[in-house]
PDB file of N, CA and C in Angstrom:
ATOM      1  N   UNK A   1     101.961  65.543  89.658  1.00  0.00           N
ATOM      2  CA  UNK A   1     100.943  65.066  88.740  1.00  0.00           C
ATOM      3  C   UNK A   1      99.603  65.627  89.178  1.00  0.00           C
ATOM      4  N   UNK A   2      98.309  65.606  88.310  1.00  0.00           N
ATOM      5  CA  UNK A   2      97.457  66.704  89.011  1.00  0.00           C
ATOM      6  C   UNK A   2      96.612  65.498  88.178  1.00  0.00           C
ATOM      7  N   UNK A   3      95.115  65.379  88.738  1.00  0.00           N
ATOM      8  CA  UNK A   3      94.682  64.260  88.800  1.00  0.00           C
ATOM      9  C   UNK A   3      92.733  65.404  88.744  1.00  0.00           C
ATOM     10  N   UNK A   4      92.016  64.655  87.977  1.00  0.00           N
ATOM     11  CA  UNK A   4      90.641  65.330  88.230  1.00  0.00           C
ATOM     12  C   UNK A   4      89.692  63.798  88.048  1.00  0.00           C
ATOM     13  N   UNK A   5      89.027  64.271  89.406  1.00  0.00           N
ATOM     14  CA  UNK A   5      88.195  63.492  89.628  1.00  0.00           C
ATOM     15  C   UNK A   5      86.578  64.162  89.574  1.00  0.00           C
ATOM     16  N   UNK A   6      86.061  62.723  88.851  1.00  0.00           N
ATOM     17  CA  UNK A   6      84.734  63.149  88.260  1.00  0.00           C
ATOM     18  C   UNK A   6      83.496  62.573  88.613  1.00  0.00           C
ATOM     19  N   UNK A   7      82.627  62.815  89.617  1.00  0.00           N
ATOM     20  CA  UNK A   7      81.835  61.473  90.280  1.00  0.00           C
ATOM     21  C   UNK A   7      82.353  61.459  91.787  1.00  0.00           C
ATOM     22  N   UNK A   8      81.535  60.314  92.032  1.00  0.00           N
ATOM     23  CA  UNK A   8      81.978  59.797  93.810  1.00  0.00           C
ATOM     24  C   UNK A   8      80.955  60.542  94.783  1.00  0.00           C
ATOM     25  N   UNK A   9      81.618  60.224  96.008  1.00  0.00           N
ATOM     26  CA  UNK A   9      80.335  60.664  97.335  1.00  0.00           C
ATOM     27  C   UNK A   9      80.859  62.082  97.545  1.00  0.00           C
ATOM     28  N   UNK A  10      79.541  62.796  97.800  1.00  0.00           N
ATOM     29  CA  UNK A  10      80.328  64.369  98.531  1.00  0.00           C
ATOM     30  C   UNK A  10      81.078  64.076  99.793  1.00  0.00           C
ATOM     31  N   UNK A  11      80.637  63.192 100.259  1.00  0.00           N
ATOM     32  CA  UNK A  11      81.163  62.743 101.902  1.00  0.00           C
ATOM     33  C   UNK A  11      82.862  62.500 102.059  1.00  0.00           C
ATOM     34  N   UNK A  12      82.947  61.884 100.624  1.00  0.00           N
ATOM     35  CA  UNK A  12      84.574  61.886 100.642  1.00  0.00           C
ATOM     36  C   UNK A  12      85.467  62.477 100.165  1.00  0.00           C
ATOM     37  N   UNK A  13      84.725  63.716  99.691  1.00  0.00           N
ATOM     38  CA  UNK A  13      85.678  64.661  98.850  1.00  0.00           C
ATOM     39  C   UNK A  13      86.869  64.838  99.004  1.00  0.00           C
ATOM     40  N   UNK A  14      87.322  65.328 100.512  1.00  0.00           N
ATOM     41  CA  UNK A  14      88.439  65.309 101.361  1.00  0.00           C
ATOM     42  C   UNK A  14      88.844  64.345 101.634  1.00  0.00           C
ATOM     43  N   UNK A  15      88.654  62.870 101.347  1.00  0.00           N
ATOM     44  CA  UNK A  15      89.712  62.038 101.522  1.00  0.00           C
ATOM     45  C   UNK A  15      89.877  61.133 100.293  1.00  0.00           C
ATOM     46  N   UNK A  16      89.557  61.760  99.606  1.00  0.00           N
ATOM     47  CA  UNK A  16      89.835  61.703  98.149  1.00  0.00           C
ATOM     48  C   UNK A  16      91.060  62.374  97.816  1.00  0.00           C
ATOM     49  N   UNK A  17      91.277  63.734  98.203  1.00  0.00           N
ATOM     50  CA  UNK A  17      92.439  64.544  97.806  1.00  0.00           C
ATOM     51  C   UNK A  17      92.876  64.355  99.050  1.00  0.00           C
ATOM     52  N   UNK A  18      93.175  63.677 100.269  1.00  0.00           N
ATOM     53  CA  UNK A  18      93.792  63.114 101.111  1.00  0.00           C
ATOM     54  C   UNK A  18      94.735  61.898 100.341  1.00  0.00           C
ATOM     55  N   UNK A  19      93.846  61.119  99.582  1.00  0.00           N
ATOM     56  CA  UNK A  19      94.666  60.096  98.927  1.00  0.00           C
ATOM     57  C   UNK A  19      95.373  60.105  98.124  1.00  0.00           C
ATOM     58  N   UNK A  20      95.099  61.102  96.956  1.00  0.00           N
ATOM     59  CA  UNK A  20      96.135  61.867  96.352  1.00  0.00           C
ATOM     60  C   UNK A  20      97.212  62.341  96.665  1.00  0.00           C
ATOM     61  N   UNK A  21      97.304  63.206  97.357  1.00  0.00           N
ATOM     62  CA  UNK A  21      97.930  63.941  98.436  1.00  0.00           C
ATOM     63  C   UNK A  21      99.254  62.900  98.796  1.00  0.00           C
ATOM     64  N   UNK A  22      98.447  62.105  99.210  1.00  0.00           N
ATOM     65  CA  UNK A  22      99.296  60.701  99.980  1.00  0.00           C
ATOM     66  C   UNK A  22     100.364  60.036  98.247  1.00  0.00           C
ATOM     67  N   UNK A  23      99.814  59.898  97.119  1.00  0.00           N
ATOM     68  CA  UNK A  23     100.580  59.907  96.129  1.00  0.00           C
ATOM     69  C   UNK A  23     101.092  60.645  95.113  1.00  0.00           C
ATOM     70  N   UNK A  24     101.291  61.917  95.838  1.00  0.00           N
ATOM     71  CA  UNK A  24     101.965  62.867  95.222  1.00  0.00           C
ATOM     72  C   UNK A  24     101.156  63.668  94.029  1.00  0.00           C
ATOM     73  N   UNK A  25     100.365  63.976  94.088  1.00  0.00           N
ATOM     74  CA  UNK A  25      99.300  64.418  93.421  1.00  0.00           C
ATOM     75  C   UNK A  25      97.978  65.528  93.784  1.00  0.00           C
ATOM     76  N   UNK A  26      97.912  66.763  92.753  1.00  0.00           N
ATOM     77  CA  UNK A  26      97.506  67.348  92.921  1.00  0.00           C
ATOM     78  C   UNK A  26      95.570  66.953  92.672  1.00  0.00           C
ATOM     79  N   UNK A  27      94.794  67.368  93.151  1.00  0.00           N
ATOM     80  CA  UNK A  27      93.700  66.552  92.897  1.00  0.00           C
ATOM     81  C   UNK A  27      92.210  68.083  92.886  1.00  0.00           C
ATOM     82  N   UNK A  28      91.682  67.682  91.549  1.00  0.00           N
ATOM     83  CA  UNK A  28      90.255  68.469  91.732  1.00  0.00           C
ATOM     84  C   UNK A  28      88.986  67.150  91.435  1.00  0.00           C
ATOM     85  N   UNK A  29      88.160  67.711  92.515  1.00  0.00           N
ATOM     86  CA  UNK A  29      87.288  66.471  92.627  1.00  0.00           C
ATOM     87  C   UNK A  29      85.468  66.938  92.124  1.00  0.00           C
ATOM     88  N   UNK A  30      85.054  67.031  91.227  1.00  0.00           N
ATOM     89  CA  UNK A  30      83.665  67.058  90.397  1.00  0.00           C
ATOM     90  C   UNK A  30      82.464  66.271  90.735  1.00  0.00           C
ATOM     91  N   UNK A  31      81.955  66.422  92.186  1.00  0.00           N
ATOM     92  CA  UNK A  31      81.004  65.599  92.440  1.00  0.00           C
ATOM     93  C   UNK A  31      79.646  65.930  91.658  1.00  0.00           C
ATOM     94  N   UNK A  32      79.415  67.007  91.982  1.00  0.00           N
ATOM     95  CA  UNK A  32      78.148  67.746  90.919  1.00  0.00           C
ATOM     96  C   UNK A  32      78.094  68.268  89.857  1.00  0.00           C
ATOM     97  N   UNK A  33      77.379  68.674  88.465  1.00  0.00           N
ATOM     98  CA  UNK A  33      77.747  69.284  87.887  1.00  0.00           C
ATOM     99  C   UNK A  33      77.492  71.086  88.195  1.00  0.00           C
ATOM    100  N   UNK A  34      78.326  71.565  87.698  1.00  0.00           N
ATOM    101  CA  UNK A  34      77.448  73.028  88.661  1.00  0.00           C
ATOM    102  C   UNK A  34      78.230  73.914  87.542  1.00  0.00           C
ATOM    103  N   UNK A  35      77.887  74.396  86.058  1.00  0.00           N
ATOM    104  CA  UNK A  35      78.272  75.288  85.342  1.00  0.00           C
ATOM    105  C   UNK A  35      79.197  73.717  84.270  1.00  0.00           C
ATOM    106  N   UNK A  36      80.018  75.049  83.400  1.00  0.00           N
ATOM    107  CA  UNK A  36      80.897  74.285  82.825  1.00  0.00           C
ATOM    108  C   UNK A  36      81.826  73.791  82.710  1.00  0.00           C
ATOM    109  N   UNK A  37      81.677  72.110  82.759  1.00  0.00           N
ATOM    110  CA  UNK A  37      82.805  71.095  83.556  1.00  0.00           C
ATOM    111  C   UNK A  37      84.055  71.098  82.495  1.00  0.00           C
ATOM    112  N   UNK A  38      83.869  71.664  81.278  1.00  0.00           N
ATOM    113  CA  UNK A  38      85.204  71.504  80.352  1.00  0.00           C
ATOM    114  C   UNK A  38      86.022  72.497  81.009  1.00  0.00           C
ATOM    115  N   UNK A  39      85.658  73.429  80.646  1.00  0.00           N
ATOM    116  CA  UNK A  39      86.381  75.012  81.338  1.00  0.00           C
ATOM    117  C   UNK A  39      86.805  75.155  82.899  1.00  0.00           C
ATOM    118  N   UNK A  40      86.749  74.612  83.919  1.00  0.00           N
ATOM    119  CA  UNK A  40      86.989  74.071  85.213  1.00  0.00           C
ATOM    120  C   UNK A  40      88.050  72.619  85.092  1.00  0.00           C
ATOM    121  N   UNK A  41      87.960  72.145  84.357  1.00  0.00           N
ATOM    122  CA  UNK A  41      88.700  70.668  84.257  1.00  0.00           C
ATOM    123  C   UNK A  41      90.012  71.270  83.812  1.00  0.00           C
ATOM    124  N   UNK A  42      90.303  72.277  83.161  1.00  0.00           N
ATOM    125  CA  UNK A  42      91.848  72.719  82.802  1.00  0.00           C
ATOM    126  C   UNK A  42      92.585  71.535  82.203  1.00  0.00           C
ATOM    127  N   UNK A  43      93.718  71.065  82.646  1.00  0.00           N
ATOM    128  CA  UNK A  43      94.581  70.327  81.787  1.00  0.00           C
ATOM    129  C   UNK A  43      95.435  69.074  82.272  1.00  0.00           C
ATOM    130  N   UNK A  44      94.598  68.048  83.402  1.00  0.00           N
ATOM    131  CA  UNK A  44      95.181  67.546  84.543  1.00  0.00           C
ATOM    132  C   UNK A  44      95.765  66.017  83.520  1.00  0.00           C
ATOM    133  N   UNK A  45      96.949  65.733  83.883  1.00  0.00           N
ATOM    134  CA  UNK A  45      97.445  64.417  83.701  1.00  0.00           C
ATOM    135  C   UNK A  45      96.457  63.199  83.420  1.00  0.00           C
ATOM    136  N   UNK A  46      95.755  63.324  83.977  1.00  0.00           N
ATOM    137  CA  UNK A  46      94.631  61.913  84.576  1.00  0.00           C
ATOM    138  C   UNK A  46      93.196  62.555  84.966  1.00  0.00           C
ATOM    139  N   UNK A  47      92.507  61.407  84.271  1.00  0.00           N
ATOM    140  CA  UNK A  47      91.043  62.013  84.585  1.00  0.00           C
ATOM    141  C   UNK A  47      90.576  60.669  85.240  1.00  0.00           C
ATOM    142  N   UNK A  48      89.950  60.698  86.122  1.00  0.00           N
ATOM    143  CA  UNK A  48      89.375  59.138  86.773  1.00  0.00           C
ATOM    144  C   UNK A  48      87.615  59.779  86.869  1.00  0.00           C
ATOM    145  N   UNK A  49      87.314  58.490  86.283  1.00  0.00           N
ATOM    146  CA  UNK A  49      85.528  59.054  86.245  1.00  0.00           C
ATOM    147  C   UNK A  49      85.077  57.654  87.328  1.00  0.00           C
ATOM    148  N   UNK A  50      84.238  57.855  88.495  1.00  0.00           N
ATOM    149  CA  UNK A  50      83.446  57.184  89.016  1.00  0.00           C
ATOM    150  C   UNK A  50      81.968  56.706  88.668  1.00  0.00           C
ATOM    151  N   UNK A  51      82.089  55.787  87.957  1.00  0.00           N
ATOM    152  CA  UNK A  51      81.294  55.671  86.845  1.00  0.00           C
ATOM    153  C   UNK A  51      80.084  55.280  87.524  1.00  0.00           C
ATOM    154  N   UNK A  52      79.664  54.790  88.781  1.00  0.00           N
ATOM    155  CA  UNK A  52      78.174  54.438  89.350  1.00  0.00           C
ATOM    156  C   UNK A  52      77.849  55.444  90.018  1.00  0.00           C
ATOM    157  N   UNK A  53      78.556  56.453  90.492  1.00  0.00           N
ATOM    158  CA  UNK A  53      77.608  57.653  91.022  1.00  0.00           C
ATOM    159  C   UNK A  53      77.547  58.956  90.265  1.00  0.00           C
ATOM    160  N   UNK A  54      78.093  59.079  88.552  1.00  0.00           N
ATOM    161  CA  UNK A  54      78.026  60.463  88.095  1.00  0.00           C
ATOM    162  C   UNK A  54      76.800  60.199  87.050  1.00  0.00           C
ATOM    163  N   UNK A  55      76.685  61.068  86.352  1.00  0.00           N
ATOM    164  CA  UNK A  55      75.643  61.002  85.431  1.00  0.00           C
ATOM    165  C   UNK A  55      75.938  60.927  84.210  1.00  0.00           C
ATOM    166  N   UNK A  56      75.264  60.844  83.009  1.00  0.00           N
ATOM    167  CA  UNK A  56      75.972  60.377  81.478  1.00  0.00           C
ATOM    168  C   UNK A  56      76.355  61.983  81.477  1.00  0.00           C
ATOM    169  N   UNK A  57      75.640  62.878  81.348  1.00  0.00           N
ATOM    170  CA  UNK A  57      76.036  64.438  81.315  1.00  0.00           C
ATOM    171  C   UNK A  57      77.325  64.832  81.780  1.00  0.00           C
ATOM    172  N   UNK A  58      77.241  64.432  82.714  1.00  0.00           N
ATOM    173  CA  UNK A  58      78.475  64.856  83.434  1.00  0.00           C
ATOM    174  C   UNK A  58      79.872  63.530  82.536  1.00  0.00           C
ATOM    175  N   UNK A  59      80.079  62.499  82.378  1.00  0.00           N
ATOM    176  CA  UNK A  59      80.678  61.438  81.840  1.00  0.00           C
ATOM    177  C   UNK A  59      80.869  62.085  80.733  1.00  0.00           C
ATOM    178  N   UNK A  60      79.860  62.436  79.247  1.00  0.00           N
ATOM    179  CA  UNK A  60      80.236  63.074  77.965  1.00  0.00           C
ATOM    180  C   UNK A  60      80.735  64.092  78.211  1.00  0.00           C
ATOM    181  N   UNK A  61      80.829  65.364  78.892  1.00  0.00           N
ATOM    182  CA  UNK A  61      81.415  66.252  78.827  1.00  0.00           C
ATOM    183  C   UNK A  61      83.165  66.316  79.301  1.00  0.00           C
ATOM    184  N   UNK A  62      83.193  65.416  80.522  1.00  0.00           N
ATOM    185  CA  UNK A  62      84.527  64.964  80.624  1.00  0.00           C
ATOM    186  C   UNK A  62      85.141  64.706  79.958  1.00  0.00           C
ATOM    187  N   UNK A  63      84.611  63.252  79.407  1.00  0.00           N
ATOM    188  CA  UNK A  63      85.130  62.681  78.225  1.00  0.00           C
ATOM    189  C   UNK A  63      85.895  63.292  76.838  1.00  0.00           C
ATOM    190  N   UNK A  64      84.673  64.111  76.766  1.00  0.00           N
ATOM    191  CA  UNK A  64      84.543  65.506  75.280  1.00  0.00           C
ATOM    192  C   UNK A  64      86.508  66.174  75.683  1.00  0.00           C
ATOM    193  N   UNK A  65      86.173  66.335  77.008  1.00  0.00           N
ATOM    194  CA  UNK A  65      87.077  67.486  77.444  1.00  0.00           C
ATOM    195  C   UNK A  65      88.367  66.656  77.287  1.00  0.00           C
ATOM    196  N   UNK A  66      88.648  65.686  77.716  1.00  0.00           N
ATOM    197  CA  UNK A  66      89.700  64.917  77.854  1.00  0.00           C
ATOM    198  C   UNK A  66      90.320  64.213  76.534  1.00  0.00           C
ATOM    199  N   UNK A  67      89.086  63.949  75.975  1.00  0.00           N
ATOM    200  CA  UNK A  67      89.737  63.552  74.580  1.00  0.00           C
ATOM    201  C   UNK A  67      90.200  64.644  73.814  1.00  0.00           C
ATOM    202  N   UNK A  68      89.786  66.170  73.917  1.00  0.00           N
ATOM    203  CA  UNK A  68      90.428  67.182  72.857  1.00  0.00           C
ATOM    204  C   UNK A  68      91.537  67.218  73.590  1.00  0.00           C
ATOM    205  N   UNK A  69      92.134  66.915  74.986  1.00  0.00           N
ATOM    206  CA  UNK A  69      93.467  67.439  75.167  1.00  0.00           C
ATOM    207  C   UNK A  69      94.652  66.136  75.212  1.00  0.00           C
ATOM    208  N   UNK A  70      94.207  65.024  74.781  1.00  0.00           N
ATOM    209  CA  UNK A  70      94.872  63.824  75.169  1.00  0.00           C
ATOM    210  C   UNK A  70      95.542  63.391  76.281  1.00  0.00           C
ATOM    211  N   UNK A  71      94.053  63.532  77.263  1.00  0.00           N
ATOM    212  CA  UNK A  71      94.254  63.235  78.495  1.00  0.00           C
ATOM    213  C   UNK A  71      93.839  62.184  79.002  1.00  0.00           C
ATOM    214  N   UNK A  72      94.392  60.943  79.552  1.00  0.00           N
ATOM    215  CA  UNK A  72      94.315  59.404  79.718  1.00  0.00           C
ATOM    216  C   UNK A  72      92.826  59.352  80.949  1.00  0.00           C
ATOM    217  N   UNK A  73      92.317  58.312  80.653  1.00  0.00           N
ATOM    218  CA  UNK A  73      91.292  58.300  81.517  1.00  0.00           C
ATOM    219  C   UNK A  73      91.196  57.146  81.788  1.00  0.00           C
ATOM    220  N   UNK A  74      90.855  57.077  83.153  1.00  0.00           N
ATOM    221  CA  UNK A  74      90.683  56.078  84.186  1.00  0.00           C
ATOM    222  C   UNK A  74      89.602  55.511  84.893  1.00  0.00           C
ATOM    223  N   UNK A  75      88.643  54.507  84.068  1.00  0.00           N
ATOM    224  CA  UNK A  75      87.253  54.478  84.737  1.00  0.00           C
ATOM    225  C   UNK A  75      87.216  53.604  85.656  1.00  0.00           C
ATOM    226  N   UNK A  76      86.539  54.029  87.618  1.00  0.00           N
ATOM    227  CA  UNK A  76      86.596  53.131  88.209  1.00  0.00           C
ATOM    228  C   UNK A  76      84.807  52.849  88.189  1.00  0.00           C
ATOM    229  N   UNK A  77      84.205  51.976  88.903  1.00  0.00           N
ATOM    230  CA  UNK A  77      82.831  51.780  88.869  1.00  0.00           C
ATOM    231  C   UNK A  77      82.515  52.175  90.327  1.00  0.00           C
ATOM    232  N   UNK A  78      83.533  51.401  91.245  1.00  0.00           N
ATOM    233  CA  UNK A  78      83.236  51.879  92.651  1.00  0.00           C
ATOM    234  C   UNK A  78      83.689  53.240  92.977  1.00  0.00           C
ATOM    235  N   UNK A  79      83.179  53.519  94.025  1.00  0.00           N
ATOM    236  CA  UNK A  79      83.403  55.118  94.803  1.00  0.00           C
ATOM    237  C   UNK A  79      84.490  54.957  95.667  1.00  0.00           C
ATOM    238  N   UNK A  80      85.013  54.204  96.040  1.00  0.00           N
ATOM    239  CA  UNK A  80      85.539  53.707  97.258  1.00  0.00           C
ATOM    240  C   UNK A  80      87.232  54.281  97.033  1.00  0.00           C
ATOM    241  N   UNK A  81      87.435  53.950  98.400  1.00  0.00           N
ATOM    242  CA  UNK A  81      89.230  54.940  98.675  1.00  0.00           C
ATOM    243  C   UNK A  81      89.894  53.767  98.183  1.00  0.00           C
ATOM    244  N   UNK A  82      89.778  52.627  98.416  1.00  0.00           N
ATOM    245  CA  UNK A  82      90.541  51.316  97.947  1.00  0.00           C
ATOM    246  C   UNK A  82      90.599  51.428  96.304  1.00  0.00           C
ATOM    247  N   UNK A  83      89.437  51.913  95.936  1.00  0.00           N
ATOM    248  CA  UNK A  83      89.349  51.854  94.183  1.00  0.00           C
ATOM    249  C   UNK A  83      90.260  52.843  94.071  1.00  0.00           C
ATOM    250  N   UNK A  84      90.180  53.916  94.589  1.00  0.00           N
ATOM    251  CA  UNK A  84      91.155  55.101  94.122  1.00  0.00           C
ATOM    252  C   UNK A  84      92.780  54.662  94.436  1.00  0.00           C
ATOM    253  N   UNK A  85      93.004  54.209  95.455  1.00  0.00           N
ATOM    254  CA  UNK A  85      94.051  54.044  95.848  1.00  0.00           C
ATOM    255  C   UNK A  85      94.995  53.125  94.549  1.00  0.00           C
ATOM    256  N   UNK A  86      94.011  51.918  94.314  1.00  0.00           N
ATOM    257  CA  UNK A  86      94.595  51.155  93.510  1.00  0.00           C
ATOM    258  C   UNK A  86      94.663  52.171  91.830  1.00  0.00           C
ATOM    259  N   UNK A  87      94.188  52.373  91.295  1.00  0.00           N
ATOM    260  CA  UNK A  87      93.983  53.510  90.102  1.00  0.00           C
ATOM    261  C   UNK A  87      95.524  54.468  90.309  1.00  0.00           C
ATOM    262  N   UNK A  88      95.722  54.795  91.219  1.00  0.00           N
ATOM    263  CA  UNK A  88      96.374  55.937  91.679  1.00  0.00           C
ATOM    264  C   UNK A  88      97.906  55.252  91.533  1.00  0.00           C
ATOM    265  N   UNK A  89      98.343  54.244  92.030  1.00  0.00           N
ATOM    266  CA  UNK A  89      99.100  53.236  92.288  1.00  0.00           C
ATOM    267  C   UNK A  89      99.572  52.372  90.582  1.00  0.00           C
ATOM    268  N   UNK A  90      98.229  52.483  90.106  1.00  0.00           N
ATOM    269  CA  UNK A  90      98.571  51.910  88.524  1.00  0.00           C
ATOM    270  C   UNK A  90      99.336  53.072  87.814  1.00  0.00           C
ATOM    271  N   UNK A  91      98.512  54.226  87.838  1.00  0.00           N
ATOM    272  CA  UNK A  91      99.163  55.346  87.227  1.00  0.00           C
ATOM    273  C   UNK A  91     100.394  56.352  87.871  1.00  0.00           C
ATOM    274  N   UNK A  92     100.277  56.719  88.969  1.00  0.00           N
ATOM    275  CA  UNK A  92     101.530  57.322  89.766  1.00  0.00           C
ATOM    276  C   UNK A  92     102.503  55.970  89.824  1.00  0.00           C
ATOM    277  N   UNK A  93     102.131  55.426  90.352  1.00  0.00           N
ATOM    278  CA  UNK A  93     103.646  54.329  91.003  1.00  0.00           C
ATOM    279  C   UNK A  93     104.035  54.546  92.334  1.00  0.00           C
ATOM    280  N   UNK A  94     103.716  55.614  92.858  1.00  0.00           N
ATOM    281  CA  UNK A  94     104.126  55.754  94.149  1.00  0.00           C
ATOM    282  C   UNK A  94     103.414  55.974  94.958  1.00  0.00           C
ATOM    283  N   UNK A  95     103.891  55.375  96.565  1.00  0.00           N
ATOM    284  CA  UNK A  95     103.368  55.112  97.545  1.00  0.00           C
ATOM    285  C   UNK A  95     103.781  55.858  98.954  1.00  0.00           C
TER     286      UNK A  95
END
């Protein structure tokens, strides 16, 4: 399953796709915006947006992107590995 993450701390980038990793999942993680986030986002299963540290810019364009491909989205508010973990756990199933 391949998983894009949108938002969150730069600090945890890597244990972000550590946690993934850990549930079988391929993971690209979008802390900044830096060019164009539709065209980089490709075609991942799951989109999880960290909704208190990204920006509306960055949120509509995801969004934009995810809704033309009918791709399920997952809004957490916190940044945190526990938030991801649980998200990850709703949608993978495995541990």
């Amino acid at each position: 399953m391949s998983v894009v993450m949108v938002g969150g701390n730069e600090r945890m980038v890597c244990q972000y796709k550590d946690i993934c990793k850990n549930h079988g999942c391929e993971a690209k993680v979008f802390v900044n915006e830096k060019g164009a986030l539709k065209k980089k986002m490709g075609c991942p299963d799951l989109l999880i947006l960290f909704t208190s540290t990204v920006s509306h810019r960055m949120v509509n364009s995801a969004v934009e992107g995810a809704k033309r491909n009918n791709i399920p989205i997952a809004q957490i508010h916190s940044s945190s590995a526990a938030a991801l973990n649980q998200v990850l756990l709703r949608h993978c199933g495995v541990l």
